[in-house]
C-alpha atoms as a PDB file:
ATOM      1  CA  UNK A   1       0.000   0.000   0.000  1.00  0.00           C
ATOM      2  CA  UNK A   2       1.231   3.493  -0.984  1.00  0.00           C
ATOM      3  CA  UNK A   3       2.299   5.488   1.778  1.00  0.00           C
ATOM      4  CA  UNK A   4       0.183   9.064   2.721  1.00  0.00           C
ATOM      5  CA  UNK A   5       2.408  11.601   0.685  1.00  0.00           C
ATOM      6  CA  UNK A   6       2.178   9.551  -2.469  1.00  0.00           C
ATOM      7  CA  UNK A   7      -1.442   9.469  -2.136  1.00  0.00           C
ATOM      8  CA  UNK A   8      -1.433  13.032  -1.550  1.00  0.00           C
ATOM      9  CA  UNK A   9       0.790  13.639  -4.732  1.00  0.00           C
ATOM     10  CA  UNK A  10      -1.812  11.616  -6.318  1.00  0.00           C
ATOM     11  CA  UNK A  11      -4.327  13.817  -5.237  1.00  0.00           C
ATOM     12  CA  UNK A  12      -2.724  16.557  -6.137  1.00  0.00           C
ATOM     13  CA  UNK A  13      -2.231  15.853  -9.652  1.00  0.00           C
ATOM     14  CA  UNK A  14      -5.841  14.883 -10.071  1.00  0.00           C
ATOM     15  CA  UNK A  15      -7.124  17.990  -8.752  1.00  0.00           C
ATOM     16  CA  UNK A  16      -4.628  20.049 -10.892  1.00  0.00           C
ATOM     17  CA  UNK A  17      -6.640  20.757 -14.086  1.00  0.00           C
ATOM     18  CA  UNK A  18      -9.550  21.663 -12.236  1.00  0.00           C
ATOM     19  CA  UNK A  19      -7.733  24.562 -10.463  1.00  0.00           C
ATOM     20  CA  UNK A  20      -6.012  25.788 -13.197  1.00  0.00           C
ATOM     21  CA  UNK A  21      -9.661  25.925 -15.535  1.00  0.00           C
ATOM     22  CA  UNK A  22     -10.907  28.164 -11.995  1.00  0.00           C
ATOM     23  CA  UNK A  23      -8.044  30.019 -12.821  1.00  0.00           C
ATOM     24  CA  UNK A  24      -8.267  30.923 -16.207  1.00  0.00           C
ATOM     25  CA  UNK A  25     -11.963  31.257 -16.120  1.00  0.00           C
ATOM     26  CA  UNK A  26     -11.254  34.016 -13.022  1.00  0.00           C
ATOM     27  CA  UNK A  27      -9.235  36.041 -15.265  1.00  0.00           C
ATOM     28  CA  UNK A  28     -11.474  38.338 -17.307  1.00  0.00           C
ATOM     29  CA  UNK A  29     -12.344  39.123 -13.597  1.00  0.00           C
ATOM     30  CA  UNK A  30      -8.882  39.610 -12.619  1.00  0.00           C
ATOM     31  CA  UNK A  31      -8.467  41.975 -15.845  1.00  0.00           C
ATOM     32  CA  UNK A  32     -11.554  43.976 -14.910  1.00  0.00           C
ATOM     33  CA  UNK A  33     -10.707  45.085 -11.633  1.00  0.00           C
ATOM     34  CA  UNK A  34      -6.587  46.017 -12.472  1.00  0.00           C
ATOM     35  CA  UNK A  35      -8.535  48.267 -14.770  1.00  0.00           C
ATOM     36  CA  UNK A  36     -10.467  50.064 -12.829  1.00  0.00           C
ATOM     37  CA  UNK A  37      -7.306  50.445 -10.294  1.00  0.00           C
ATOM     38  CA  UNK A  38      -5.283  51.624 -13.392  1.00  0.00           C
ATOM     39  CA  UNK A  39      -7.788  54.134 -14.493  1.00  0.00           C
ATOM     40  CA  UNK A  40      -7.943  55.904 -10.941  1.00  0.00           C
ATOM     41  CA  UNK A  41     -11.814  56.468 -10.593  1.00  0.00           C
ATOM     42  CA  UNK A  42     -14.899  54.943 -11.257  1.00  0.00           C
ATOM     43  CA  UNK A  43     -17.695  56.425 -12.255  1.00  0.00           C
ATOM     44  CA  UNK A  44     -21.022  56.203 -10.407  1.00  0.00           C
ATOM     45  CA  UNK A  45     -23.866  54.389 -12.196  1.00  0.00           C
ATOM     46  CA  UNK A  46     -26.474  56.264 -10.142  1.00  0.00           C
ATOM     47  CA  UNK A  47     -25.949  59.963 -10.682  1.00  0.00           C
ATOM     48  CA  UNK A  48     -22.906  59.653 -13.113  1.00  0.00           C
ATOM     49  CA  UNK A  49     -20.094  61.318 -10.441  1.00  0.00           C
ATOM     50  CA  UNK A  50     -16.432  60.110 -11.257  1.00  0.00           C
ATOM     51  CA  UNK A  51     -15.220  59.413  -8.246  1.00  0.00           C
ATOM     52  CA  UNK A  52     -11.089  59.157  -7.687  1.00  0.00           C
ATOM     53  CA  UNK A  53      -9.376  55.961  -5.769  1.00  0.00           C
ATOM     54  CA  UNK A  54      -6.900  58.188  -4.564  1.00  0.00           C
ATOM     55  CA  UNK A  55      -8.142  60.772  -1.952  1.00  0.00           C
ATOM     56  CA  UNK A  56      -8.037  61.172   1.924  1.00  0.00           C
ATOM     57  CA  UNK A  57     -10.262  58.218   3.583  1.00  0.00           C
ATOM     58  CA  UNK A  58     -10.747  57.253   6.633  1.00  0.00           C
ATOM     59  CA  UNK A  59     -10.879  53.276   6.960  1.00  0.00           C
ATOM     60  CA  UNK A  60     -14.031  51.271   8.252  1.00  0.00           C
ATOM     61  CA  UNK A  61     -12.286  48.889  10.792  1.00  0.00           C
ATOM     62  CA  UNK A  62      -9.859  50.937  12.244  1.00  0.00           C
ATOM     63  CA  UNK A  63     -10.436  54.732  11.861  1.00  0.00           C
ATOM     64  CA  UNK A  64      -7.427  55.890  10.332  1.00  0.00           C
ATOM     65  CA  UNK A  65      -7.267  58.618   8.001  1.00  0.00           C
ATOM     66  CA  UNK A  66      -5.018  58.901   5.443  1.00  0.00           C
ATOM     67  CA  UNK A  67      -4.142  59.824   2.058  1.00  0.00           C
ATOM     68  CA  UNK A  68      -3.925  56.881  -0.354  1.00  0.00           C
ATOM     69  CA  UNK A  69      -5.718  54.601  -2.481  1.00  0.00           C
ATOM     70  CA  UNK A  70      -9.319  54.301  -1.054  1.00  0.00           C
ATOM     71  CA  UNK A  71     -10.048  50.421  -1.069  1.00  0.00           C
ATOM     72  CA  UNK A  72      -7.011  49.962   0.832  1.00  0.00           C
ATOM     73  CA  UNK A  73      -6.096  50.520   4.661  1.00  0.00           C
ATOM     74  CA  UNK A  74      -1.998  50.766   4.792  1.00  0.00           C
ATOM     75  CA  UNK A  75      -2.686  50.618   8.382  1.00  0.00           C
ATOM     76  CA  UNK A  76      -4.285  47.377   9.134  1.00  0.00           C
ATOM     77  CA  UNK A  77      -4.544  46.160   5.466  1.00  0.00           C
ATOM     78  CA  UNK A  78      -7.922  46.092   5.387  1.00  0.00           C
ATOM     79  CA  UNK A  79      -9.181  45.994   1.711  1.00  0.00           C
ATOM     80  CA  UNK A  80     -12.760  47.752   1.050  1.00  0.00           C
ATOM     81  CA  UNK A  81     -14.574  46.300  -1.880  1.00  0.00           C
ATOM     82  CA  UNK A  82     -17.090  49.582  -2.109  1.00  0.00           C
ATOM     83  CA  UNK A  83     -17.025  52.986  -1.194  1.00  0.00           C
ATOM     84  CA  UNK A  84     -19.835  55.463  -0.906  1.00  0.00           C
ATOM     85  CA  UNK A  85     -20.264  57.976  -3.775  1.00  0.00           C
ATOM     86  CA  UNK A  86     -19.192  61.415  -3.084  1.00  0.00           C
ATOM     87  CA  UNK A  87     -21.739  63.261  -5.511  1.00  0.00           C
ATOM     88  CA  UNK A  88     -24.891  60.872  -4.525  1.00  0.00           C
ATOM     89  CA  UNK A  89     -23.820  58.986  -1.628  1.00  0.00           C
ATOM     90  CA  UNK A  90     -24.736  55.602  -3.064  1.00  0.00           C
ATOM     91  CA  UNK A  91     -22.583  52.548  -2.576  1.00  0.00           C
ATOM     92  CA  UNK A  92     -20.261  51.869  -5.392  1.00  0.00           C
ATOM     93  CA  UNK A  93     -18.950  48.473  -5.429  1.00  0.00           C
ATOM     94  CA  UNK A  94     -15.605  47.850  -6.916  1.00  0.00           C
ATOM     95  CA  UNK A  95     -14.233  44.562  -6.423  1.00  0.00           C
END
C-alpha cells in the first residue's frame, strides 16, 4: 500500500486541471478590476459622479485617516470592496 504523501501527490495531480480551468476562467475578472485600479476612478452608475481611488479616507475597521488609495487601509490592510459615492452617496462596489 502506498504510503500518505504519495497518495497526496496523487491527489494533487488529479485535482490540478480543475484549479487551473478556476483560474483561467477568473481572469477576465482579474483583468476587470486592475482596470479600474489603473484608471484611478470609477464612475457612479447612479448619478454619473467620477469618483477618484486616490483621496483622503478614513478606513471602516480601524479609523485611520489617510491619504492613499481608497479600497485599501496601509494601516491594518484592510481591503474595502465599495465605497460610498461622493456626488450621490450611493454605494459603489468595486471589487
Amino acid at each position: 500500500m502506498p504510503s500518505k504523501r504519495v497518495l497526496v501527490a496523487i491527489l494533487y495531480i488529479l485535482a490540478a486541471p480543475v484549479f487551473a480551468v478556476a483560474w483561467l476562467l477568473g481572469l477576465p475578472k482579474v483583468a476587470r478590476r486592475l482596470g479600474v485600479l489603473k484608471a484611478g476612478w470609477v464612475t457612479c452608475p447612479n448619478c454619473g459622479t467620477r469618483n477618484p481611488l486616490n483621496v483622503k479616507a478614513t478606513c471602516r475597521r480601524c479609523g485611520m485617516t489617510e491619504y492613499g488609495n481608497r479600497l485599501f487601509c496601509t494601516h491594518c490592510r484592510q481591503v474595502s470592496k465599495w465605497f460610498d459615492c461622493s456626488g450621490c452617496g450611493a454605494s459603489i462596489k468595486v471589487l
